[in-house]
C-alpha atoms as a PDB file:
ATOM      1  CA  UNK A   1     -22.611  68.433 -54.124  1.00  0.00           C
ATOM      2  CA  UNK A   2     -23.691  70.891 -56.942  1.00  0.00           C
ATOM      3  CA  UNK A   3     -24.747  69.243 -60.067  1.00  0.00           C
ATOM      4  CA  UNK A   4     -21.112  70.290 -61.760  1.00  0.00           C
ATOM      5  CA  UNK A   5     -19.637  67.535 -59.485  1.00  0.00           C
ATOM      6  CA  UNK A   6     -22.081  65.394 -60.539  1.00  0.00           C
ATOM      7  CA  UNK A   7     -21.671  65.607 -64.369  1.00  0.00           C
ATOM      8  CA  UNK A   8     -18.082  65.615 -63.742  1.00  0.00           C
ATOM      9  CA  UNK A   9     -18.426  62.025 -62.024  1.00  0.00           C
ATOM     10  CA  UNK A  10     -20.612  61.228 -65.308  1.00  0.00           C
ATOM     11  CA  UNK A  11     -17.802  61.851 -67.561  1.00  0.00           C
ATOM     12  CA  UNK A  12     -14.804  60.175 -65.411  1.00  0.00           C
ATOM     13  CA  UNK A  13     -13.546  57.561 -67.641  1.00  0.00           C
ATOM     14  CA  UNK A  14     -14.055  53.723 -66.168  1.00  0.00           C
ATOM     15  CA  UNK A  15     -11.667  51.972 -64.785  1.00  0.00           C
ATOM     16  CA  UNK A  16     -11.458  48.553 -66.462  1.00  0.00           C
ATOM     17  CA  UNK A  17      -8.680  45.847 -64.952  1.00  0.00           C
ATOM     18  CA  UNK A  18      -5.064  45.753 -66.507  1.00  0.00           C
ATOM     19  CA  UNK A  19      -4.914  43.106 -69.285  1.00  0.00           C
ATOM     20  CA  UNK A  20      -3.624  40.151 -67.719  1.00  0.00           C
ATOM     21  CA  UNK A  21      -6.968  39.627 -65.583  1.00  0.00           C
ATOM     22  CA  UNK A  22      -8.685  36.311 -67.178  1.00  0.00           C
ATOM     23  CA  UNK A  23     -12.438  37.274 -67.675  1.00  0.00           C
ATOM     24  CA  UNK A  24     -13.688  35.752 -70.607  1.00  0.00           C
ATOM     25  CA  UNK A  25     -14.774  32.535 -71.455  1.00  0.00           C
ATOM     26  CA  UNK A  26     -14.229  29.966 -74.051  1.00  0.00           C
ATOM     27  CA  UNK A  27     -17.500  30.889 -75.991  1.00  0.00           C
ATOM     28  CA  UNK A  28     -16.419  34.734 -75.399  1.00  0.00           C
ATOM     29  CA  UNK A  29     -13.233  34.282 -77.255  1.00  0.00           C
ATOM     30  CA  UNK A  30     -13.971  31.797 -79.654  1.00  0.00           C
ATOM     31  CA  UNK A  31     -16.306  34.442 -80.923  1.00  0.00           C
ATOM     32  CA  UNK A  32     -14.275  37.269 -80.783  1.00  0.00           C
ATOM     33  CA  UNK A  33     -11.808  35.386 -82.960  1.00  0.00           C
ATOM     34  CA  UNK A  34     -14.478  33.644 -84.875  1.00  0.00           C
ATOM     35  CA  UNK A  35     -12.329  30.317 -83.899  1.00  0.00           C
ATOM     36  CA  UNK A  36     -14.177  26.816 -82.672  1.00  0.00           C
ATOM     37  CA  UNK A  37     -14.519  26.308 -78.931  1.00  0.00           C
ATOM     38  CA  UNK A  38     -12.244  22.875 -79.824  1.00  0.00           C
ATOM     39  CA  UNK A  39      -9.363  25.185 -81.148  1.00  0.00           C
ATOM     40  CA  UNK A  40      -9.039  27.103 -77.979  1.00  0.00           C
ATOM     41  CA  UNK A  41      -9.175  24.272 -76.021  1.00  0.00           C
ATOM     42  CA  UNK A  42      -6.450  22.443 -78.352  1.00  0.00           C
ATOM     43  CA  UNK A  43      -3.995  25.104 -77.500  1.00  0.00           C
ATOM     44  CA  UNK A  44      -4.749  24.792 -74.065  1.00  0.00           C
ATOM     45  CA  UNK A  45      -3.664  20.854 -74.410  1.00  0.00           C
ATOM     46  CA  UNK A  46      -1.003  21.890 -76.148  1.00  0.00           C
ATOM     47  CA  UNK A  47       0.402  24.712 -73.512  1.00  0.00           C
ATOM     48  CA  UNK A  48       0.553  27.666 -76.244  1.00  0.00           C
ATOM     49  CA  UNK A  49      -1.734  29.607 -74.144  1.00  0.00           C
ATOM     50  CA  UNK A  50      -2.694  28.258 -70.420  1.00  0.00           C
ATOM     51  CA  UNK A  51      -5.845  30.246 -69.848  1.00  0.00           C
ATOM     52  CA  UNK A  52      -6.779  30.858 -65.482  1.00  0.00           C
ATOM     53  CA  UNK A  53      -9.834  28.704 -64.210  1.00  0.00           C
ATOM     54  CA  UNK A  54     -12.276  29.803 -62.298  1.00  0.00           C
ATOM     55  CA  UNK A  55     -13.659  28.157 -58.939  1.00  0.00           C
ATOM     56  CA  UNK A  56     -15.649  25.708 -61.421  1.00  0.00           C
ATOM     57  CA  UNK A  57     -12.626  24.784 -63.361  1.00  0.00           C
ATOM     58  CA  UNK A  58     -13.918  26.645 -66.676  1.00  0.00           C
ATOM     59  CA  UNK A  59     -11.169  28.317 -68.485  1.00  0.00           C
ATOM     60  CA  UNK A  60     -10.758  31.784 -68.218  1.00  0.00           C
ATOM     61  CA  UNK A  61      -8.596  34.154 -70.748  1.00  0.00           C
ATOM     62  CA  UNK A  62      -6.947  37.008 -69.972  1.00  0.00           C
ATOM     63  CA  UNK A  63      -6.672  40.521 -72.780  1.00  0.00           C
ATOM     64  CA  UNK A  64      -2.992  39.308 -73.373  1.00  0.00           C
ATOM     65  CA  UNK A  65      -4.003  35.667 -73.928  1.00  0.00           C
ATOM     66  CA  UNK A  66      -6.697  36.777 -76.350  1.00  0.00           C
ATOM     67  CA  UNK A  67      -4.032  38.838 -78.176  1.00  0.00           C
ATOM     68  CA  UNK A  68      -1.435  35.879 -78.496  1.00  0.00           C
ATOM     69  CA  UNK A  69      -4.245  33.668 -79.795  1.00  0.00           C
ATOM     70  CA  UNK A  70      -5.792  36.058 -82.282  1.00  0.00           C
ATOM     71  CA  UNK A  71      -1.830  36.746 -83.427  1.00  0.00           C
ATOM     72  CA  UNK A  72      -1.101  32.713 -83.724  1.00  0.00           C
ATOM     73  CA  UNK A  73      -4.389  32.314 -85.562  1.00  0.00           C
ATOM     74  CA  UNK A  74      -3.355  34.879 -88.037  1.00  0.00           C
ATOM     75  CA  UNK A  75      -0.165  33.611 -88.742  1.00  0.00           C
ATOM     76  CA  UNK A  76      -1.813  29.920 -88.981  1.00  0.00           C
ATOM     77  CA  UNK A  77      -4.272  31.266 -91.638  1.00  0.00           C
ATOM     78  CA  UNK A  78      -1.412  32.554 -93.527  1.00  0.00           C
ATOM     79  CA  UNK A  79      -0.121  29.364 -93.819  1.00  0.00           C
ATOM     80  CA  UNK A  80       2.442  28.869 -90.885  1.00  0.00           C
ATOM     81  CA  UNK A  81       2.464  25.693 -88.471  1.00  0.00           C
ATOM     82  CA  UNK A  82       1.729  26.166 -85.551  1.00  0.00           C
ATOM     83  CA  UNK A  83       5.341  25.586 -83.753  1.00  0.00           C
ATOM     84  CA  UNK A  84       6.043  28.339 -87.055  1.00  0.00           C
ATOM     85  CA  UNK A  85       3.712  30.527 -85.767  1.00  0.00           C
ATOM     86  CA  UNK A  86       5.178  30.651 -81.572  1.00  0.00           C
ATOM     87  CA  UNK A  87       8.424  31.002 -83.034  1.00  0.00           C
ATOM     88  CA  UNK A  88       7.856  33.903 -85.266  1.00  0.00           C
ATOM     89  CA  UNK A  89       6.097  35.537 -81.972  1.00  0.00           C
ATOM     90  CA  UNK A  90       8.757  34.226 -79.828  1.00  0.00           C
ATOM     91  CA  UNK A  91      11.082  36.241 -82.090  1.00  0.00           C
ATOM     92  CA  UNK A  92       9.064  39.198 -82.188  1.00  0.00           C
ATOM     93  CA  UNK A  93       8.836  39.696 -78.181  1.00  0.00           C
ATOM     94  CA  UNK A  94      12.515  39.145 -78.596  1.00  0.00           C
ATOM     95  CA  UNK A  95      12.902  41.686 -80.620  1.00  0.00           C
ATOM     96  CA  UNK A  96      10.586  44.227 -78.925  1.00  0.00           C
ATOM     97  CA  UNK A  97      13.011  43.857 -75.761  1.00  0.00           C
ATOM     98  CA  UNK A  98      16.328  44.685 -77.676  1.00  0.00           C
ATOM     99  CA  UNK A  99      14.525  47.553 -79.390  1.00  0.00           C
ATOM    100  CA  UNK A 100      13.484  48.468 -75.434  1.00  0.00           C
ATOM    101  CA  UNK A 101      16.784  47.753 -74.029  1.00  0.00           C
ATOM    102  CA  UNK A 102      18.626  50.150 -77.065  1.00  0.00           C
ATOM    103  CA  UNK A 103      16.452  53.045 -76.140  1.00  0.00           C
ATOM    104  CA  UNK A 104      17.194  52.769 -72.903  1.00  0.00           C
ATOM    105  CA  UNK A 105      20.806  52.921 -73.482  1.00  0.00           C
ATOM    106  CA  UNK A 106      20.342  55.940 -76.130  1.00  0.00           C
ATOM    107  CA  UNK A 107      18.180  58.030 -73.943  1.00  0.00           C
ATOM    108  CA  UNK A 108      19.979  61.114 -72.277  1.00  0.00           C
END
């Protein structure tokens, strides 16, 4: 192999696993949404989000999970309940399917 071939291998992009793979922890998330470990968990009691566990039963989030939390904690800090804030995103992913389903039936 020349060394083209190997700075082309340099620049391949990475390949990172689709978004519903749980990888991140409790602490991970909690920090990425600058939440409390409790308020995470709390959800989890409550079934709004029912992160994976791994072999030692810690919970374990997936991309989407992260995104449906960091969405319900934004609509909570704007003042919505919580059983406000699933139904607005209920609504919303119904939504998103009708708007999916009409351009499939509008499409040539």
């Amino acid at each position: 192999m020349d060394e083209r071939g190997r700075a082309a291998d340099a620049v391949r992009p990475l390949r990172f696993p689709d978004e519903s793979v749980p990888l991140y922890t409790v602490g991970q998330v909690a920090s990425m949404l600058d939440v409390q470990p409790a308020f995470l968990r709390r959800l989890d009691a409550l079934d709004v989000v029912r992160p994976s566990r791994s072999d030692g039963g810690q919970r374990r989030y997936s991309r989407r999970e992260i995104d449906q939390l960091h969405a319900i904690n934004g609509l909570m800090g704007e003042g919505m309940t919580l059983a406000g804030a699933q139904r607005i995103l209920l609504m919303q992913a119904e939504i998103d399917d009708l708007r999916r389903q009409i351009a499939e039936l509008t499409e040539p």
